[in-house]
Protein backbone atom coordinates (compact mmCIF):
# COMPACT_ATOMS: atom_id res chain seq x y z
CA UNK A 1 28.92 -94.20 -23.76
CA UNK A 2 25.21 -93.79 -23.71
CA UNK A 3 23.94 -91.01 -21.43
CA UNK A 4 21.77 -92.61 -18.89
CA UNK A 5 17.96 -91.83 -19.04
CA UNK A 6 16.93 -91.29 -16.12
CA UNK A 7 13.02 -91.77 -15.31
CA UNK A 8 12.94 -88.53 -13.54
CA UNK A 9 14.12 -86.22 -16.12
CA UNK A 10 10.71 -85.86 -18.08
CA UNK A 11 9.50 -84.56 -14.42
CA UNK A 12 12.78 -82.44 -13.77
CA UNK A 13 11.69 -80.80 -16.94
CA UNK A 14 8.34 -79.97 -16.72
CA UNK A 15 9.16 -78.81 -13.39
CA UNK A 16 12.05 -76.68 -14.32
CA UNK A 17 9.26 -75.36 -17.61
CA UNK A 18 6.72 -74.82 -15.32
CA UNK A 19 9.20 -72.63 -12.64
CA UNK A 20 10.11 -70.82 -16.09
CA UNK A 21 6.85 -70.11 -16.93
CA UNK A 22 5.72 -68.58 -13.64
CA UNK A 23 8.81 -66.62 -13.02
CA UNK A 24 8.16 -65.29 -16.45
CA UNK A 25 4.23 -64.41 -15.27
CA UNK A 26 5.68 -62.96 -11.86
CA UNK A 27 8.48 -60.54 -13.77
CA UNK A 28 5.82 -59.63 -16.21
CA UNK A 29 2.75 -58.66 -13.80
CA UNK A 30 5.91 -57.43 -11.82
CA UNK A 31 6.60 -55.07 -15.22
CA UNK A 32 3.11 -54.00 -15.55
CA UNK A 33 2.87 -52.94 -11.48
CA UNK A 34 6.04 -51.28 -12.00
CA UNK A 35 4.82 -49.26 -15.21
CA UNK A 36 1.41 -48.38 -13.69
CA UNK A 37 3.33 -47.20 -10.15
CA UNK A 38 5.46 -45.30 -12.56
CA UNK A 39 2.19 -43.74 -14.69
CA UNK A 40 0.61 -43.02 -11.39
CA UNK A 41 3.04 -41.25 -9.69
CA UNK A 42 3.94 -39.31 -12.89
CA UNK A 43 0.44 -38.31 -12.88
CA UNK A 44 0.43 -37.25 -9.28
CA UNK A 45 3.67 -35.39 -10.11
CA UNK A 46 2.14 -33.18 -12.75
CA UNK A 47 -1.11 -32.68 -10.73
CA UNK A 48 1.08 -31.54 -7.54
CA UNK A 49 3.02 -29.12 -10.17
CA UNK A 50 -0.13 -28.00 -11.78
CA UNK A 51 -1.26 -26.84 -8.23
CA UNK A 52 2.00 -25.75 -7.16
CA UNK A 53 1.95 -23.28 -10.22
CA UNK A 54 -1.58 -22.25 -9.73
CA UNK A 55 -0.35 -21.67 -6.05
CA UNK A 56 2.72 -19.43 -7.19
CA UNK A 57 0.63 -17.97 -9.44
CA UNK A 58 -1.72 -16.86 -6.78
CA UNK A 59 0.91 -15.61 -4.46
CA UNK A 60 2.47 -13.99 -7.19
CA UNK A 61 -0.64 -12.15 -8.40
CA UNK A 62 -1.07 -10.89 -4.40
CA UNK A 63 2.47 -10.11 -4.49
CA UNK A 64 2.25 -7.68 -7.08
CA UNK A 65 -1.26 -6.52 -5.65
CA UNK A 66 0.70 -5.60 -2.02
CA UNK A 67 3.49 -3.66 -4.20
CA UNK A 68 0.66 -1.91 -6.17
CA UNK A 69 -1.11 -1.20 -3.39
CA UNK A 70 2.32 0.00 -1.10
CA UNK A 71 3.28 2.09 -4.39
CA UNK A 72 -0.23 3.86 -4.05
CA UNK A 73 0.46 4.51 -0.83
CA UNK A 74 3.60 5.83 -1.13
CA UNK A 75 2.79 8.36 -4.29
CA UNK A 76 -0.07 9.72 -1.94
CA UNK A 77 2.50 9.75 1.18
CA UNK A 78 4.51 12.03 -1.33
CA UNK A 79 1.86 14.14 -2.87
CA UNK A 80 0.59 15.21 1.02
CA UNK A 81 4.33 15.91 1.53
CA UNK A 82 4.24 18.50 -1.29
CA UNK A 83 0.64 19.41 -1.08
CA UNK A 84 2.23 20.44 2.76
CA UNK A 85 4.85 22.29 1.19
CA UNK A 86 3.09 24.07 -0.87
CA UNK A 87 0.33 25.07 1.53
CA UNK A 88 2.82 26.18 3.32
CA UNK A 89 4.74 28.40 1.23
CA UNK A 90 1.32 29.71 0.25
CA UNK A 91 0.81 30.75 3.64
CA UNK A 92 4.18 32.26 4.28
CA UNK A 93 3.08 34.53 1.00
CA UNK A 94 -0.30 35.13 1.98
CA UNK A 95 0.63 36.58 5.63
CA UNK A 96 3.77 38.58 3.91
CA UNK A 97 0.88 40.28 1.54
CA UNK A 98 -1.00 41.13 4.48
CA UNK A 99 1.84 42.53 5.90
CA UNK A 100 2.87 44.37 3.19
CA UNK A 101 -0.75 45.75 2.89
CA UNK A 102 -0.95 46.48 6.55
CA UNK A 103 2.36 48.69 6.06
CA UNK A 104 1.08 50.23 3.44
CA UNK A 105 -2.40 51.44 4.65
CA UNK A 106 -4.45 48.95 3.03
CA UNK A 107 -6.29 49.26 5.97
CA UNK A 108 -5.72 51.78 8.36
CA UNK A 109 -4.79 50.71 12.02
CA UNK A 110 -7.26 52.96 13.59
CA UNK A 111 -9.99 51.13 11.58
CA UNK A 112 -8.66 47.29 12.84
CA UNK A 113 -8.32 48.90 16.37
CA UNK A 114 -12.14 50.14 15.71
CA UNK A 115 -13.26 46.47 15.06
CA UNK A 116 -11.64 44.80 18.12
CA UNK A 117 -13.81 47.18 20.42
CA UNK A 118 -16.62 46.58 18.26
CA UNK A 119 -16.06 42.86 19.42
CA UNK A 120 -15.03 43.39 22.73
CA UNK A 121 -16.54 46.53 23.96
CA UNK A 122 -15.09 50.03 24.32
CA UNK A 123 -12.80 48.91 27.13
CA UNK A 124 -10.66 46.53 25.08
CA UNK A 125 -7.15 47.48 25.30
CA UNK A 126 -5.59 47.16 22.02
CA UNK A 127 -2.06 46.32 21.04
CA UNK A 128 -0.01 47.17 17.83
CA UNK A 129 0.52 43.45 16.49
CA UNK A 130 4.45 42.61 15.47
CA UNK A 131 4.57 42.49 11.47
CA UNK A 132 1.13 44.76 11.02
CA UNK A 133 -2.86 44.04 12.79
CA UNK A 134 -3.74 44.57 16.19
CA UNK A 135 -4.92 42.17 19.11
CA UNK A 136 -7.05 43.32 21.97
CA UNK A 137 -8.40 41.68 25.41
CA UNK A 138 -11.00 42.64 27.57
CA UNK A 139 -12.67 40.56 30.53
CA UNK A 140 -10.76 37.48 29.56
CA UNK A 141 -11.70 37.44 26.27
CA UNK A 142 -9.22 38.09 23.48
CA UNK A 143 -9.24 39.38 19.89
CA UNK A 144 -6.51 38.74 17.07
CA UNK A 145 -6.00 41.18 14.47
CA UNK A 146 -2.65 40.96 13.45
CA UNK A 147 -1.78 40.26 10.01
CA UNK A 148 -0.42 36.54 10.31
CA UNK A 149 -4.23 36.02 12.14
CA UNK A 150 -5.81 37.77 9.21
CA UNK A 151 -4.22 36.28 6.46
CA UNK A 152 -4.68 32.66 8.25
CA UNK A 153 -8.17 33.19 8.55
CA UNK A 154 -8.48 34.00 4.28
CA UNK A 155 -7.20 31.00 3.73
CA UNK A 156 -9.14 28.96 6.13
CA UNK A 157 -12.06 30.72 4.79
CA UNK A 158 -10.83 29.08 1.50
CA UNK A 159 -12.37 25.02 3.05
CA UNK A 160 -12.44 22.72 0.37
CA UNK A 161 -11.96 25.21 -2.38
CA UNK A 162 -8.53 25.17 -1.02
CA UNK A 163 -8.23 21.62 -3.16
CA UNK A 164 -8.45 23.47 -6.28
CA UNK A 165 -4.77 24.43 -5.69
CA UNK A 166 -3.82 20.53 -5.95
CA UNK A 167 -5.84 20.30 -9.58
CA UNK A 168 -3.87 20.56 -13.11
């Protein structure tokens, strides 16, 4: 048996080529927008981690500027703790040596008793101070003499030379 020829099959064919040949075109440019959506967004990607690193890196860098900054803080916080401390065990010594001195006759009592009327007139009435000194009051005013006053007022007198005890 012969296979019929049919007068449409030349037509069928060139049709059926034709559809071939355009779904090949579609499924190609579909390739290309497919691998230049992919390029794109790969590009976008490493832009978007670019900046998110420069971003961490940012934060990171004023991270570590807070801590430095908070550790400065905290080693002066410290060192006026001790500077404290030792001020005032400095004192404590201080107004025991003035004690001491007082008790010994470093300066006679009669002579500190002298000075407040000199400052208040001759009717101050002065008081033996407790640990040494004097104090004396007259018409509302009062002067301190003992030895804690005394030695407090040394190192007062000491103002910013008093920082020289913080230096190596």
């Amino acid at each position: 048996m012969t296979a019929s020829v049919d007068a449409l099959d030349p037509v069928r064919a060139e049709l059926l080529r034709a559809a071939r040949a355009s779904a090949d075109a579609v499924r190609d440019r579909a390739r290309a927008d497919a691998a230049e959506t992919l390029r794109a967004a790969r590009a976008m990607a490493e832009d978007l981690l670019a900046h998110a690193r420069d971003l961490g890196t940012a934060e990171g860098i004023a991270c570590v500027e807070r801590e430095r900054v908070r550790a400065v803080q905290d080693a002066w916080a410290a060192e006026l703790v001790v500077r404290a401390e030792v001020y005032t065990e400095l004192r404590c010594a201080v107004r025991e040596g003035v004690r001491r001195a007082l008790m010994e006759g470093a300066v006679p009592q009669a002579r500190l008793a002298g000075t407040a009327r000199a400052l208040l007139g001759t009717e101050a009435r002065v008081t033996a101070a407790e640990g040494g000194g004097v104090t004396a009051e007259a018409s509302g005013r009062r002067v301190d003499l003992s030895a804690d006053a005394l030695a407090d007022r040394a190192l007062n007198r000491l103002g910013a030379r008093a920082e020289t005890l913080w230096e190596p």
